[in-house]
C-alpha atoms as a PDB file:
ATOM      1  CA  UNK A   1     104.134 118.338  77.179  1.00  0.00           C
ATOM      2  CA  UNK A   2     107.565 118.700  75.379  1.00  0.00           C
ATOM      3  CA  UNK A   3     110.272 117.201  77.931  1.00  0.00           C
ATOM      4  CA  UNK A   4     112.205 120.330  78.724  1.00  0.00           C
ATOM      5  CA  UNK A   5     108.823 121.537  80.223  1.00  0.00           C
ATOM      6  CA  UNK A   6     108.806 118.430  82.753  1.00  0.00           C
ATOM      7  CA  UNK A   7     112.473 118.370  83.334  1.00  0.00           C
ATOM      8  CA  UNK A   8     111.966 122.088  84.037  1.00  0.00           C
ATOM      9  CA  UNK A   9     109.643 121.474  86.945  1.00  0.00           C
ATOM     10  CA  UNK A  10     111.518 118.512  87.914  1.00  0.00           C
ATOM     11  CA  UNK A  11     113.958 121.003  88.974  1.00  0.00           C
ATOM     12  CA  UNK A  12     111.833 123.132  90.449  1.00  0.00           C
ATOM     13  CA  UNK A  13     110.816 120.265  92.931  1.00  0.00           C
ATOM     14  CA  UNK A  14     114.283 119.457  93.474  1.00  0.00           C
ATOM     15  CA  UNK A  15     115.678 122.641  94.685  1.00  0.00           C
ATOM     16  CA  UNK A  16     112.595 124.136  96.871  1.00  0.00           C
ATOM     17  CA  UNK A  17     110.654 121.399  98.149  1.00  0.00           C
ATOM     18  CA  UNK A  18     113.127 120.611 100.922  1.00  0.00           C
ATOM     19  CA  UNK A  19     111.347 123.957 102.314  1.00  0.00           C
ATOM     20  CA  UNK A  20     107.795 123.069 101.740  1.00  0.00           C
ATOM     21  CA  UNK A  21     105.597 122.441 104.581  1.00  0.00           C
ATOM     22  CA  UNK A  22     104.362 118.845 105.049  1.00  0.00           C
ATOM     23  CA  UNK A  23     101.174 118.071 103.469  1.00  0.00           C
ATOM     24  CA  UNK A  24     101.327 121.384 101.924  1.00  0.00           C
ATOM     25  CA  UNK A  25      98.341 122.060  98.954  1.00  0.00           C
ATOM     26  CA  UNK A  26      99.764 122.384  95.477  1.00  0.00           C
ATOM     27  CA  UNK A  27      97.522 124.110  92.229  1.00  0.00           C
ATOM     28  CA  UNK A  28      98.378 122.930  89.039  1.00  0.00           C
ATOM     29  CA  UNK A  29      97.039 125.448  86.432  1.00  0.00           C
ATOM     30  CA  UNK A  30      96.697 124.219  82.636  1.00  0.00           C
ATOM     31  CA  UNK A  31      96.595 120.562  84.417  1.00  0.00           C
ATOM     32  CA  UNK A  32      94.835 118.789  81.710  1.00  0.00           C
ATOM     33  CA  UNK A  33      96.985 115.959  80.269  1.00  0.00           C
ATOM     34  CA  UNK A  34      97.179 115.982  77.044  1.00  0.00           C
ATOM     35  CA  UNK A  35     100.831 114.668  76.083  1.00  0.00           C
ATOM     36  CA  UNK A  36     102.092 114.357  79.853  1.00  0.00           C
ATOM     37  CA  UNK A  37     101.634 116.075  83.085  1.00  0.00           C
ATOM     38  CA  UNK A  38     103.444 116.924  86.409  1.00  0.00           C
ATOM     39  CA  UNK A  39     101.237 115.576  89.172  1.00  0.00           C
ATOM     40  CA  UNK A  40     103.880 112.558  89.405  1.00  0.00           C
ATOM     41  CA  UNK A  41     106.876 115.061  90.492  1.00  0.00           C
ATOM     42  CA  UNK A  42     104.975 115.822  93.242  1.00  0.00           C
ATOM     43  CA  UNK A  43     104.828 112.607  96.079  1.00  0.00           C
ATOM     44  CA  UNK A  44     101.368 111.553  97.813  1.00  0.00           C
ATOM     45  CA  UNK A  45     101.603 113.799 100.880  1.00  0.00           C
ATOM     46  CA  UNK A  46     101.262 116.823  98.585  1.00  0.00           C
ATOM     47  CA  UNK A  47      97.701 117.667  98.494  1.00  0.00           C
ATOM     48  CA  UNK A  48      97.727 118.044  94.501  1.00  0.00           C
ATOM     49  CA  UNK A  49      94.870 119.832  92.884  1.00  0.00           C
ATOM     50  CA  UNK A  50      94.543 120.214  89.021  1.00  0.00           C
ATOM     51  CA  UNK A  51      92.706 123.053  87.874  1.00  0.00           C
ATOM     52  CA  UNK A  52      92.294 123.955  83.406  1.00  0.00           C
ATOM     53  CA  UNK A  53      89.667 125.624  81.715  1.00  0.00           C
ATOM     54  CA  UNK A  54      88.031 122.160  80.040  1.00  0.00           C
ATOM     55  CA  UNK A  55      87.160 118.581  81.764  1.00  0.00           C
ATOM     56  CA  UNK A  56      90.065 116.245  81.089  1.00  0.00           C
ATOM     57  CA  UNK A  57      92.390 113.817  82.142  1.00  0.00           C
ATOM     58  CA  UNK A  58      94.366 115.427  85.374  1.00  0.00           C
ATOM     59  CA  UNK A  59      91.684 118.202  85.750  1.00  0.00           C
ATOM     60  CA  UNK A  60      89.967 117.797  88.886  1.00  0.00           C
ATOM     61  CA  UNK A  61      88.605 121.680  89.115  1.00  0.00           C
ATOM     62  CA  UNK A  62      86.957 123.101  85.837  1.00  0.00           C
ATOM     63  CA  UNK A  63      87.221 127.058  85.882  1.00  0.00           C
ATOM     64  CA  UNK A  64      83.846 128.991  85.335  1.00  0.00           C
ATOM     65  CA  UNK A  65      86.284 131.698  84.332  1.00  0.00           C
ATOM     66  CA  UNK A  66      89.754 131.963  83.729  1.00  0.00           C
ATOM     67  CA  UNK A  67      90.719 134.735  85.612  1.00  0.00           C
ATOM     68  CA  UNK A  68      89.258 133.679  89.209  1.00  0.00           C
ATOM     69  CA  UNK A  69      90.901 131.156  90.748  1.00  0.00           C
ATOM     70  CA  UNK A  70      88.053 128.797  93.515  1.00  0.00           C
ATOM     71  CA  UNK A  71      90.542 129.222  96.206  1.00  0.00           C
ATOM     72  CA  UNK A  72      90.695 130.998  99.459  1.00  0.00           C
ATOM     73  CA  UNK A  73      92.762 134.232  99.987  1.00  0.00           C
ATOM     74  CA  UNK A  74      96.422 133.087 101.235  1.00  0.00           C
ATOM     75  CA  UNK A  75      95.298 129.103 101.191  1.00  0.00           C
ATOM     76  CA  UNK A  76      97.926 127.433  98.847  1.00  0.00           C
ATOM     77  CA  UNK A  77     101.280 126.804  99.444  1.00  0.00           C
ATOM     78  CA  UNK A  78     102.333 126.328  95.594  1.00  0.00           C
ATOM     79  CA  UNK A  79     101.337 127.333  92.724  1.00  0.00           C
ATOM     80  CA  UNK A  80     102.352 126.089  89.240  1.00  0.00           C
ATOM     81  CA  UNK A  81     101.981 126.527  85.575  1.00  0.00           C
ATOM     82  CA  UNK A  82     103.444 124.640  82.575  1.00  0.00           C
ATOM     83  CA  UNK A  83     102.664 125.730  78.692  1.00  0.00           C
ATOM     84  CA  UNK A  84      99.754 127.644  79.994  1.00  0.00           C
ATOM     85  CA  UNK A  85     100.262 131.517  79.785  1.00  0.00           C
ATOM     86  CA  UNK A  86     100.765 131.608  76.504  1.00  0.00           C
ATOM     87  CA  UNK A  87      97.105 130.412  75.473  1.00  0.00           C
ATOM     88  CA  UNK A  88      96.025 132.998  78.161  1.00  0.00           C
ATOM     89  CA  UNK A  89      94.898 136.181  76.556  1.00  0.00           C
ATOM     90  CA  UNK A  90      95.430 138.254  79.279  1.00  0.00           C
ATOM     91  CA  UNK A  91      97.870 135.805  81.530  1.00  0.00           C
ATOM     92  CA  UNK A  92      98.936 138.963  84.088  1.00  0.00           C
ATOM     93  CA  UNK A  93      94.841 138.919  85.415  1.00  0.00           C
ATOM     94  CA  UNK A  94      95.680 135.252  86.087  1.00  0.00           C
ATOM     95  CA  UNK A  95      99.241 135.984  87.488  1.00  0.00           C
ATOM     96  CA  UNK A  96      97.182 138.627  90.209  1.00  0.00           C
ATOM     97  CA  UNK A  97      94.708 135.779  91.329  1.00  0.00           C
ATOM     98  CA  UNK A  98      97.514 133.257  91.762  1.00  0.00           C
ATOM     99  CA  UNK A  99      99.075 135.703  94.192  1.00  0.00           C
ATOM    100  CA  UNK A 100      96.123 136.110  95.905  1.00  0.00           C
ATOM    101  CA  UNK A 101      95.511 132.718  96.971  1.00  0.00           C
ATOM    102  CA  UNK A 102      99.031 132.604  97.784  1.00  0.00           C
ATOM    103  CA  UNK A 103     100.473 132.219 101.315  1.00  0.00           C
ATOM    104  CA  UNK A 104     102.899 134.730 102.117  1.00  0.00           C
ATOM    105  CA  UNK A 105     105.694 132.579 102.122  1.00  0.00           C
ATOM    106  CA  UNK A 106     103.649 130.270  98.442  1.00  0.00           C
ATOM    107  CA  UNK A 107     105.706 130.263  95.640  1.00  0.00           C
ATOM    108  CA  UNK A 108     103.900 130.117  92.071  1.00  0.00           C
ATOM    109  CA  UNK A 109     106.640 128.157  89.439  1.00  0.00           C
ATOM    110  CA  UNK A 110     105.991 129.462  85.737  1.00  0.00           C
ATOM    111  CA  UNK A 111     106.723 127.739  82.751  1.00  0.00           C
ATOM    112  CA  UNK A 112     106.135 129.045  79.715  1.00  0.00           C
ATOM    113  CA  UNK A 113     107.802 128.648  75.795  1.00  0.00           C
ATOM    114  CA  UNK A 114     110.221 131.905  74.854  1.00  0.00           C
ATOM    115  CA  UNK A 115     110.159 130.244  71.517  1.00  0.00           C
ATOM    116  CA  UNK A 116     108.389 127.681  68.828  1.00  0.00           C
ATOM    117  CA  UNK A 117     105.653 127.419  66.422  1.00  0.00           C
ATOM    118  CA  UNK A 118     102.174 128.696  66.473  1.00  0.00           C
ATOM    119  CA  UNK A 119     100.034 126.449  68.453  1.00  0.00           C
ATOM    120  CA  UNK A 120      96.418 127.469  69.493  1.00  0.00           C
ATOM    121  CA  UNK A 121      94.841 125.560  71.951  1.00  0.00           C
ATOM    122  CA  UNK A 122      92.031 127.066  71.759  1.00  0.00           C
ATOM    123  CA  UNK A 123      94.752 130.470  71.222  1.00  0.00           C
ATOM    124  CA  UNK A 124      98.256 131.053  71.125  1.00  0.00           C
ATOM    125  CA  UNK A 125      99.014 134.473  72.040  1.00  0.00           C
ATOM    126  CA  UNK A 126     102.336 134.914  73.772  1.00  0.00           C
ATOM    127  CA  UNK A 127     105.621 134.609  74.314  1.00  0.00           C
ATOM    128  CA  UNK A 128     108.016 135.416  77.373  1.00  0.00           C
ATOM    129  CA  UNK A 129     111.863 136.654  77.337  1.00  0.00           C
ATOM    130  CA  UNK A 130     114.213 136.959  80.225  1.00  0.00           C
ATOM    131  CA  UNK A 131     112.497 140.585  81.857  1.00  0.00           C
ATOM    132  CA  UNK A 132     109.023 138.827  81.496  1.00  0.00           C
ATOM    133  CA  UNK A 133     109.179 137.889  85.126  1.00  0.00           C
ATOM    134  CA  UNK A 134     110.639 141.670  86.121  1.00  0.00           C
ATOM    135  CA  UNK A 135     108.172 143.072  84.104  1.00  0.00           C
ATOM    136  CA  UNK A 136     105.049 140.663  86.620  1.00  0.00           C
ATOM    137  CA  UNK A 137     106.778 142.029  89.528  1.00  0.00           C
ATOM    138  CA  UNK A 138     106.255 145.254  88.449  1.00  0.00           C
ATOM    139  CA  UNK A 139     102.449 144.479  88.064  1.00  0.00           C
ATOM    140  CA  UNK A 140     102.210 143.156  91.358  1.00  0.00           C
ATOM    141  CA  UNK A 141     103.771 146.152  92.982  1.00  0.00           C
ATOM    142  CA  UNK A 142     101.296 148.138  90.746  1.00  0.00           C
ATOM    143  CA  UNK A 143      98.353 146.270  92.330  1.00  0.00           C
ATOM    144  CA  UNK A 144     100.163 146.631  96.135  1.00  0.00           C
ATOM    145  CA  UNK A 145     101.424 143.038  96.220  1.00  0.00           C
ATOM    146  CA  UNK A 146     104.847 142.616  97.296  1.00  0.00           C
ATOM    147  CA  UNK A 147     106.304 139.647  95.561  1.00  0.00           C
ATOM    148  CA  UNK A 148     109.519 139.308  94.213  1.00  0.00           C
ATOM    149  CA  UNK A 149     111.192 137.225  91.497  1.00  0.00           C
ATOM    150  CA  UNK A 150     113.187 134.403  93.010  1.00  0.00           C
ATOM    151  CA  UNK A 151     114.651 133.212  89.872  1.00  0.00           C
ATOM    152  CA  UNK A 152     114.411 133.290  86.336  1.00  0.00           C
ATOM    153  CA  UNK A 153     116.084 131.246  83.263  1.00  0.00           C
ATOM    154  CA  UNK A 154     115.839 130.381  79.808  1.00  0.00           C
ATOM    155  CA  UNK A 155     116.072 126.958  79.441  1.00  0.00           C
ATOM    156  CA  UNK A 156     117.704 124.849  76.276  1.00  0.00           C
ATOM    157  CA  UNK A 157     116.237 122.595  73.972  1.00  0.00           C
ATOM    158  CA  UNK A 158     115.541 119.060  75.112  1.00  0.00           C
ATOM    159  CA  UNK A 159     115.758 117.052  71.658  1.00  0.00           C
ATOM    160  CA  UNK A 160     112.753 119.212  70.000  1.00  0.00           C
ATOM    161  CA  UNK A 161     112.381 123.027  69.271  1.00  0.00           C
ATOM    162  CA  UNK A 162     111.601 124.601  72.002  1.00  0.00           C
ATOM    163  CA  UNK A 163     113.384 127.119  74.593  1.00  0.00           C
ATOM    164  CA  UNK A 164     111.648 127.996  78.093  1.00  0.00           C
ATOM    165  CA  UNK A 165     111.021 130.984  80.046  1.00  0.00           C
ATOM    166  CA  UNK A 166     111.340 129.455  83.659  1.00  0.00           C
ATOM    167  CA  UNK A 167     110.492 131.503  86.782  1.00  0.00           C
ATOM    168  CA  UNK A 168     109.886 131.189  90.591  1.00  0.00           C
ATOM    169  CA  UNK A 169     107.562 133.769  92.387  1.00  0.00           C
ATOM    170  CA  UNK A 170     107.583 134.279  96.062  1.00  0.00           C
ATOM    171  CA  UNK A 171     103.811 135.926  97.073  1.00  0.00           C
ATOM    172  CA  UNK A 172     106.115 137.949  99.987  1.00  0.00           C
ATOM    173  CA  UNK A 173     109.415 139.288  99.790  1.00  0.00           C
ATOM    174  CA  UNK A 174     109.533 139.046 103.050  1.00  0.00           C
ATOM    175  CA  UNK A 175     109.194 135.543 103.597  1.00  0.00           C
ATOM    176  CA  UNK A 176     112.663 135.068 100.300  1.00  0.00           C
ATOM    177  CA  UNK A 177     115.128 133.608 103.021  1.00  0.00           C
ATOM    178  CA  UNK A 178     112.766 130.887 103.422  1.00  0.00           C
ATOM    179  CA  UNK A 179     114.400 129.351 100.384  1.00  0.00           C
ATOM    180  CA  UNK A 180     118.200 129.522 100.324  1.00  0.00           C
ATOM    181  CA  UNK A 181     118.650 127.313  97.464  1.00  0.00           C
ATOM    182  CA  UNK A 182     118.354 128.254  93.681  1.00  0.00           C
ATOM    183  CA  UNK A 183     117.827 126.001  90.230  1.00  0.00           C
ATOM    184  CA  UNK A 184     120.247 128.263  88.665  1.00  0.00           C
ATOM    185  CA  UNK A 185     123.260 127.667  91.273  1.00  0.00           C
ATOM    186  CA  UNK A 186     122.911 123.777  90.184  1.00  0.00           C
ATOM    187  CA  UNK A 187     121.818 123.584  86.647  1.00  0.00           C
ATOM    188  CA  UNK A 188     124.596 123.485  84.044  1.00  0.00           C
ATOM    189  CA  UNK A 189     123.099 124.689  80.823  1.00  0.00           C
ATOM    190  CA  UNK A 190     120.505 127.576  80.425  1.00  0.00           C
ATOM    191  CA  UNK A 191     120.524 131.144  79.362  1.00  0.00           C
ATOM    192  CA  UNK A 192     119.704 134.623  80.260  1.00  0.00           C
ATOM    193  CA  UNK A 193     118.779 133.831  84.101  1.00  0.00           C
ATOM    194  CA  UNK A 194     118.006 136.563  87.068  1.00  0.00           C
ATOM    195  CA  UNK A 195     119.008 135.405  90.636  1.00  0.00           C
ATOM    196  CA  UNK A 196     117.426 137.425  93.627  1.00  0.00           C
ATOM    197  CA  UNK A 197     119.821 139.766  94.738  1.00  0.00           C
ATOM    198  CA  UNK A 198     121.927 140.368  91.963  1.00  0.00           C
ATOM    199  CA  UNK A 199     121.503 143.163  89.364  1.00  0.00           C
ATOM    200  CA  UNK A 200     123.333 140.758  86.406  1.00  0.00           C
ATOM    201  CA  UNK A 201     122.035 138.602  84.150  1.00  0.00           C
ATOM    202  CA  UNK A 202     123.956 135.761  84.008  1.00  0.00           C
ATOM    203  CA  UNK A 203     124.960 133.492  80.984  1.00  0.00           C
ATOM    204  CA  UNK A 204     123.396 136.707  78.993  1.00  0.00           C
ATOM    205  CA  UNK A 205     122.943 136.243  75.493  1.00  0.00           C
ATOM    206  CA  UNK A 206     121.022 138.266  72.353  1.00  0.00           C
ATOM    207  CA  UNK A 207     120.900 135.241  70.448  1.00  0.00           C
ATOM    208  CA  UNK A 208     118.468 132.440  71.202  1.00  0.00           C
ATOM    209  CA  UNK A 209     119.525 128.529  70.894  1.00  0.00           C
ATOM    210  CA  UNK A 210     118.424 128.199  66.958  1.00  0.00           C
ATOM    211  CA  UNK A 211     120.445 131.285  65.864  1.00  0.00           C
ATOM    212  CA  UNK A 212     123.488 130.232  68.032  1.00  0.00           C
ATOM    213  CA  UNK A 213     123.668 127.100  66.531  1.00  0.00           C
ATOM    214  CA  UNK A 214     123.357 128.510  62.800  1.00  0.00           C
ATOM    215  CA  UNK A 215     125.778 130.717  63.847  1.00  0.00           C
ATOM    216  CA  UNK A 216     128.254 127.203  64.660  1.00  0.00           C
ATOM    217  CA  UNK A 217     127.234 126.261  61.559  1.00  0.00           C
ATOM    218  CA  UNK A 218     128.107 128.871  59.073  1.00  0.00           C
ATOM    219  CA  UNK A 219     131.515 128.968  60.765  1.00  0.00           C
ATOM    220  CA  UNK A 220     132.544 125.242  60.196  1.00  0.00           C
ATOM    221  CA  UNK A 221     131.118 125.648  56.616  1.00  0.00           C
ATOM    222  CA  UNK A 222     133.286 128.925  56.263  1.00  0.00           C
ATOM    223  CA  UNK A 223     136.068 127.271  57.775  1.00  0.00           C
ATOM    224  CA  UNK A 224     136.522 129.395  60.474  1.00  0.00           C
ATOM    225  CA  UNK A 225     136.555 126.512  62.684  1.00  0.00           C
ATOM    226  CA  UNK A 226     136.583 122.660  62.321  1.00  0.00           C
ATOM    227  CA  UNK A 227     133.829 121.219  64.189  1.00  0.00           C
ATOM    228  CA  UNK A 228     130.874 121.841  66.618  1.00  0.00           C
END
C-alpha cells in the first residue's frame, strides 16, 4: 500500500468517525495485506471485517464471487476500499452490492489511483478522475438507490508516483446531515475535489501533479522564473 493510500483513509477516520455508532461493523474490501493495510486506523470497538478475493494476511472472508458481497441487506455501518477498483473488471457491480448492505445512514470510503503504472494483480483495468464518483451516483440512481456523493478529491503524491481518486458515499441522502464535517474543509493540499452541496469544483485543475511539476520545471530552465 503506497502511503498516500493510508494517509488517505487516515483522514477519512479522522473527519467522520466522531459520527459513527459505537461498536459499529466496518468491511474492508481488497483487505489482503500485501505491503500494509488499514485495520490499525480503525480502534478495537470497531467490529472490523476483511473481505478480498484470495486467502491472505488481513482477509478474514474469502469471496466465492466478486460481485456478491456475504452480508445482510442494510447490516454495515462502513464500508471501505483502498487500491481495489481498479483490479475490478467491472468495479460499478461491486459499488451496487456495497450499497446494498449499507445502512441508510453507512458510508462506503473509496480509494482508488487516478494515476501510475500498469500493475495487474491478477488485472489492472482502471483508472478514476474527479466525475468518477458523479458518474457512481448516477448508477445508483439508475438502479433506484438514492445515495449521494459526500466528497470527492484528488489527492497528491506522498514521496512516490502516485495521485488518488478519494471519495465518501452516503447509502441515503437522506441521512447527509448526519455528517457535518468534511476531509476537504481540513486538508491543505489536494486537487479537483466535489463538496456536497456545491456545484464547483474546487482547487480545479486540467493538469495532474507530474505535468504541473514539468511545467515548474521548464520555466526555471527557461528562465521564466528562478526557483520551485
Amino acid at each position: 500500500m503506497h502511503p498516500s493510500a493510508r494517509q488517505n483513509c487516515q483522514h477519512f477516520f479522522n473527519t467522520y468517525q466522531s459520527a459513527f455508532p459505537a461498536g459499529g461493523k466496518v468491511v474492508e474490501i481488497g483487505s489482503q495485506d500485501v505491503n500494509g493495510g488499514l485495520r490499525d486506523i480503525f480502534p478495537d470497538s470497531f467490529e472490523y471485517v476483511g473481505v478480498d478475493f484470495v486467502a491472505g494476511k488481513g482477509v478474514d472472508v474469502v469471496l466465492d464471487d466478486p460481485y456478491q458481497l456475504p452480508f445482510a441487506t442494510e447490516s454495515l455501518d462502513v464500508v471501505i476500499s483502498s487500491s481495489c477498483f481498479e483490479h475490478s473488471e467491472m468495479f460499478w457491480l461491486t459499488f451496487l452490492e456495497i450499497l446494498r448492505v449499507l445502512k441508510p445512514h453507512g458510508l462506503f470510503y473509496l480509494n482508488v489511483p487516478s494515476n501510475g503504472v500498469f500493475h495487474r494483480y491478477p488485472v489492472d483495468c482502471w483508472r478514476f478522475y474527479p466525475d468518477s464518483g458523479k458518474a457512481l451516483i448516477s448508477w445508483a440512481k439508475r438502479n433506484n438507490i438514492p445515495a449521494a456523493l459526500v466528497e470527492s478529491y484528488t489527492s497528491e503524491q506522498a514521496g512516490d508516483q502516485w495521485n488518488d481518486f478519494v471519495a465518501v458515499f452516503i447509502k441515503d441522502e437522506a441521512a447527509i446531515a448526519h455528517y457535518p464535517n468534511r476531509i476537504v474543509d481540513q486538508l491543505a493540499h489536494y486537487s479537483n475535489a466535489y463538496r456536497y452541496g456545491s456545484s464547483d469544483i474546487l482547487k480545479y485543475t486540467q493538469l495532474p501533479e507530474d505535468l504541473r511539476k514539468v511545467v515548474l520545471i521548464n520555466k526555471v530552465l527557461s528562465g521564466k522564473i528562478r526557483s520551485i
